[in-house]
N, C-alpha and C. Protein backbone atom coordinates (compact mmCIF):
# COMPACT_ATOMS: atom_id res chain seq x y z
N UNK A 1 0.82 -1.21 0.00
CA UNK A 1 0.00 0.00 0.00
C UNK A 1 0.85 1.26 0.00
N UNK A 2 1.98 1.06 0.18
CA UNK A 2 3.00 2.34 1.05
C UNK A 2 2.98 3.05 -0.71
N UNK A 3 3.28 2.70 -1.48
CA UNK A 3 3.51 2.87 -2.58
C UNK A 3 2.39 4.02 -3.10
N UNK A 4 1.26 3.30 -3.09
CA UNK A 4 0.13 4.09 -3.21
C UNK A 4 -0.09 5.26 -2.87
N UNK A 5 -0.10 5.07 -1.02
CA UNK A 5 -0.10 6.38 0.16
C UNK A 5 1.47 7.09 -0.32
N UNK A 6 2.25 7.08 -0.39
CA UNK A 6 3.22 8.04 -0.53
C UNK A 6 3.32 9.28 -1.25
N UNK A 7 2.60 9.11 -2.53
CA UNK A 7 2.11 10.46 -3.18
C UNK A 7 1.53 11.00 -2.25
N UNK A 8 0.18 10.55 -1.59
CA UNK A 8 -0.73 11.17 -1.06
C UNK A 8 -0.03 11.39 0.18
N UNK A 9 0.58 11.13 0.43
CA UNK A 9 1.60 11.72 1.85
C UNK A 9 2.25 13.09 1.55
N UNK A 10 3.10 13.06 0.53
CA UNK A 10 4.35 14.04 -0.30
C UNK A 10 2.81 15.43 -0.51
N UNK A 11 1.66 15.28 -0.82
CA UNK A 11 0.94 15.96 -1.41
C UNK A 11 0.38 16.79 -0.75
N UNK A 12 0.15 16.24 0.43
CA UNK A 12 -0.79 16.60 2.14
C UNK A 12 0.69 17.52 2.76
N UNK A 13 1.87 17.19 2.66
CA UNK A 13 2.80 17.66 3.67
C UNK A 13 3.25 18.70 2.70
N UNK A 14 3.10 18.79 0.91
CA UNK A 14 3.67 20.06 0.06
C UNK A 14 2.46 21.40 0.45
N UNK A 15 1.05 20.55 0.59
CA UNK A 15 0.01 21.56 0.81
C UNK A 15 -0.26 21.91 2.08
N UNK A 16 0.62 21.57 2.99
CA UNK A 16 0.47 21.73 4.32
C UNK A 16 -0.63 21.37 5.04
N UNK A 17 -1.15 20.17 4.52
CA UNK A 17 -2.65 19.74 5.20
C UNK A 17 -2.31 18.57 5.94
N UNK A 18 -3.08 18.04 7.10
CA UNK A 18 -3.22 16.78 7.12
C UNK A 18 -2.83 15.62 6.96
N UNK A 19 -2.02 14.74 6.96
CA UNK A 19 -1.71 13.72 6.32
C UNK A 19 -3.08 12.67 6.47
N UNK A 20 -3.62 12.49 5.68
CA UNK A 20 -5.00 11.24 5.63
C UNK A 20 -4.33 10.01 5.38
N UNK A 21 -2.89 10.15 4.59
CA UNK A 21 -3.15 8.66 4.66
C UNK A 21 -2.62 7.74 5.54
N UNK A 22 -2.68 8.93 7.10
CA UNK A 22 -2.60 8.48 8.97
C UNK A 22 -3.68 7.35 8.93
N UNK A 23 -4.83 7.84 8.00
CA UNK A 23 -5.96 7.06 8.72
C UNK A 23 -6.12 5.57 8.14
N UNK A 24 -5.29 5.12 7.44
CA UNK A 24 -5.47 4.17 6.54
C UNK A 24 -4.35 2.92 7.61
N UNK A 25 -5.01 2.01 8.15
CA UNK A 25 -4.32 1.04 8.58
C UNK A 25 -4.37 -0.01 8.79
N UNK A 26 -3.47 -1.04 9.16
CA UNK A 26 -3.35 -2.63 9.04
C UNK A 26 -4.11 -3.28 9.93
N UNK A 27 -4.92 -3.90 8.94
CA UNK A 27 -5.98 -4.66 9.52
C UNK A 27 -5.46 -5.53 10.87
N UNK A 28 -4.58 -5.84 11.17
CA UNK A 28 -3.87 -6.82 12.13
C UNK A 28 -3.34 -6.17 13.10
N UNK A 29 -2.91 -4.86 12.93
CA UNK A 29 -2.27 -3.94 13.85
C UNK A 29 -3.05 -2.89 14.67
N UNK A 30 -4.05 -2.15 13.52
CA UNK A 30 -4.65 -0.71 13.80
C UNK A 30 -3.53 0.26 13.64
N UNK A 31 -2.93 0.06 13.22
CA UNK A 31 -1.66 1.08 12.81
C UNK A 31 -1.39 1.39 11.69
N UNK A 32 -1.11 2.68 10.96
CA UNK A 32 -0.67 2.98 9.74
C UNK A 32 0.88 2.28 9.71
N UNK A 33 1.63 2.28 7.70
CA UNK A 33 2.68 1.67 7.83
C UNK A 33 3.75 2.86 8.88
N UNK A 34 4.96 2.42 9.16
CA UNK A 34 5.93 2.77 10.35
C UNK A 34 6.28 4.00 9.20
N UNK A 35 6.20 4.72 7.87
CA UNK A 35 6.33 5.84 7.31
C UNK A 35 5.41 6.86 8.36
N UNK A 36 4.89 6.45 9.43
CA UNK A 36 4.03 7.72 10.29
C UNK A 36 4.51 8.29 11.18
N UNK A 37 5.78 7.98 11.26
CA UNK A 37 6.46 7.97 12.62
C UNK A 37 6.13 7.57 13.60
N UNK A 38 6.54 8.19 15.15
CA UNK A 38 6.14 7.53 15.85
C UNK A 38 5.04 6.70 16.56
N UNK A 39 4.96 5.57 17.00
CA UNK A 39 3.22 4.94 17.62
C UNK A 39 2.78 6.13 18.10
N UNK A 40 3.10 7.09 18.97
CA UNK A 40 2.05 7.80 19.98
C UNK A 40 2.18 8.96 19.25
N UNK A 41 2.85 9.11 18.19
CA UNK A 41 2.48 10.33 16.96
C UNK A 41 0.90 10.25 16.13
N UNK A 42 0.56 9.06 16.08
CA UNK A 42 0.27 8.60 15.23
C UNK A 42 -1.62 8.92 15.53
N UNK A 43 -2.35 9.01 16.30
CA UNK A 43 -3.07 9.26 17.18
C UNK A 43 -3.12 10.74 16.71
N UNK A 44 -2.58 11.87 17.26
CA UNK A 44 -2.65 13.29 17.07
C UNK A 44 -2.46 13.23 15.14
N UNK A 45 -1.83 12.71 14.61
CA UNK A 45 -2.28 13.15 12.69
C UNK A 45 -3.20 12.21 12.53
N UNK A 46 -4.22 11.33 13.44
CA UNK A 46 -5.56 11.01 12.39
C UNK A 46 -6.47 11.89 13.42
N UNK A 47 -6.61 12.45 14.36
CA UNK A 47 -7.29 13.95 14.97
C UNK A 47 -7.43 15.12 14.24
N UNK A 48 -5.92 14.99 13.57
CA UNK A 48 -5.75 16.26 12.64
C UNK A 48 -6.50 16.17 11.27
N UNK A 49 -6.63 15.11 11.04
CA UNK A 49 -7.56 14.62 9.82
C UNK A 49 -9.03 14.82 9.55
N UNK A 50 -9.01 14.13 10.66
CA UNK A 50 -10.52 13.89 11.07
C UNK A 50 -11.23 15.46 11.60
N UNK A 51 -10.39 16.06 12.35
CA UNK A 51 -10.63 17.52 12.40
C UNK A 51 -10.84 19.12 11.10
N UNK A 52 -10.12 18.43 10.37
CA UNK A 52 -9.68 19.42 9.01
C UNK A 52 -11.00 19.44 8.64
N UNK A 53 -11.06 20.11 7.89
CA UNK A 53 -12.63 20.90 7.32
C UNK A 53 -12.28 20.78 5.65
N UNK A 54 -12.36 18.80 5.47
CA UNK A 54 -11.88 18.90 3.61
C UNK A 54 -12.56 19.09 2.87
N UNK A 55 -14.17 19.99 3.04
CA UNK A 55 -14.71 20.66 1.94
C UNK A 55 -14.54 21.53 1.75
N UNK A 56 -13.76 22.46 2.43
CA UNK A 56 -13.08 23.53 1.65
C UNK A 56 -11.82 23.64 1.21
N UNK A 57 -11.20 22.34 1.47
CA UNK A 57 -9.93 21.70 0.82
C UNK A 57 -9.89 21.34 -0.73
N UNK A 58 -9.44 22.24 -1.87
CA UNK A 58 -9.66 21.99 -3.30
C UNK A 58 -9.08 20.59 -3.18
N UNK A 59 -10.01 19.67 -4.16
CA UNK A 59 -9.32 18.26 -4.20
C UNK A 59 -8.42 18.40 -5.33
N UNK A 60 -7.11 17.87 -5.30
CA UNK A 60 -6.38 17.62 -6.39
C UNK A 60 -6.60 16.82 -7.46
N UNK A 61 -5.72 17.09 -8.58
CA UNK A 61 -5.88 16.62 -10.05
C UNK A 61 -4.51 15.62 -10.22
N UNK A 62 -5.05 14.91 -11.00
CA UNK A 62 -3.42 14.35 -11.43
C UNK A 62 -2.22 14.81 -11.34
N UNK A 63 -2.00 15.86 -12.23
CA UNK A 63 -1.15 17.24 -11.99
C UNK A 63 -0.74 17.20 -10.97
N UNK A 64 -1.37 17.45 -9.61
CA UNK A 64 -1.05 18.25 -8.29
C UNK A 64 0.16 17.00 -8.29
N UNK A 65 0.10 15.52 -8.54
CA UNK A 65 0.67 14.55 -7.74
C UNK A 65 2.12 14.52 -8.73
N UNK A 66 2.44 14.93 -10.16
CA UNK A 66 3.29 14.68 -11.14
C UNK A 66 4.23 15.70 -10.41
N UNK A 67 3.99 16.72 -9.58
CA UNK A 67 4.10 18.02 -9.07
C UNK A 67 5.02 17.72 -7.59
N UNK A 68 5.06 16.81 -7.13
CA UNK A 68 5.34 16.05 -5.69
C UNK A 68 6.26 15.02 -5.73
């Protein structure tokens, strides 16, 4: 999956938003991959997520990610 989420990581941290793809995690663990840093980091960026207000967040285009 890391592969996937990594754009969308690079994209959230160029636009200074959120990282969402905190919230995405291993079915076996409850944890995003160890790219989140620390375990007890990890907690405060899916708050920050879940807190953000992403309808007034323009969604990106292909572009935005060729860009990252």
């Amino acid at each position: 999956m890391g592969q996937f989420l990594r754009p969308i990581q690079s994209y959230c941290e160029s636009k200074q938003l959120p990282d969402i793809s905190a919230i995405v995690v291993n079915v076996g663990t409850g944890q995003p991959s160890p790219g989140h840093g620390k375990a007890d980091d990890v907690p405060t960026k899916q708050r920050a997520v879940f807190g953000h207000d992403w309808l007034r967040t323009r969604a990106p285009v292909p572009e935005d990610f060729s860009q990252t």
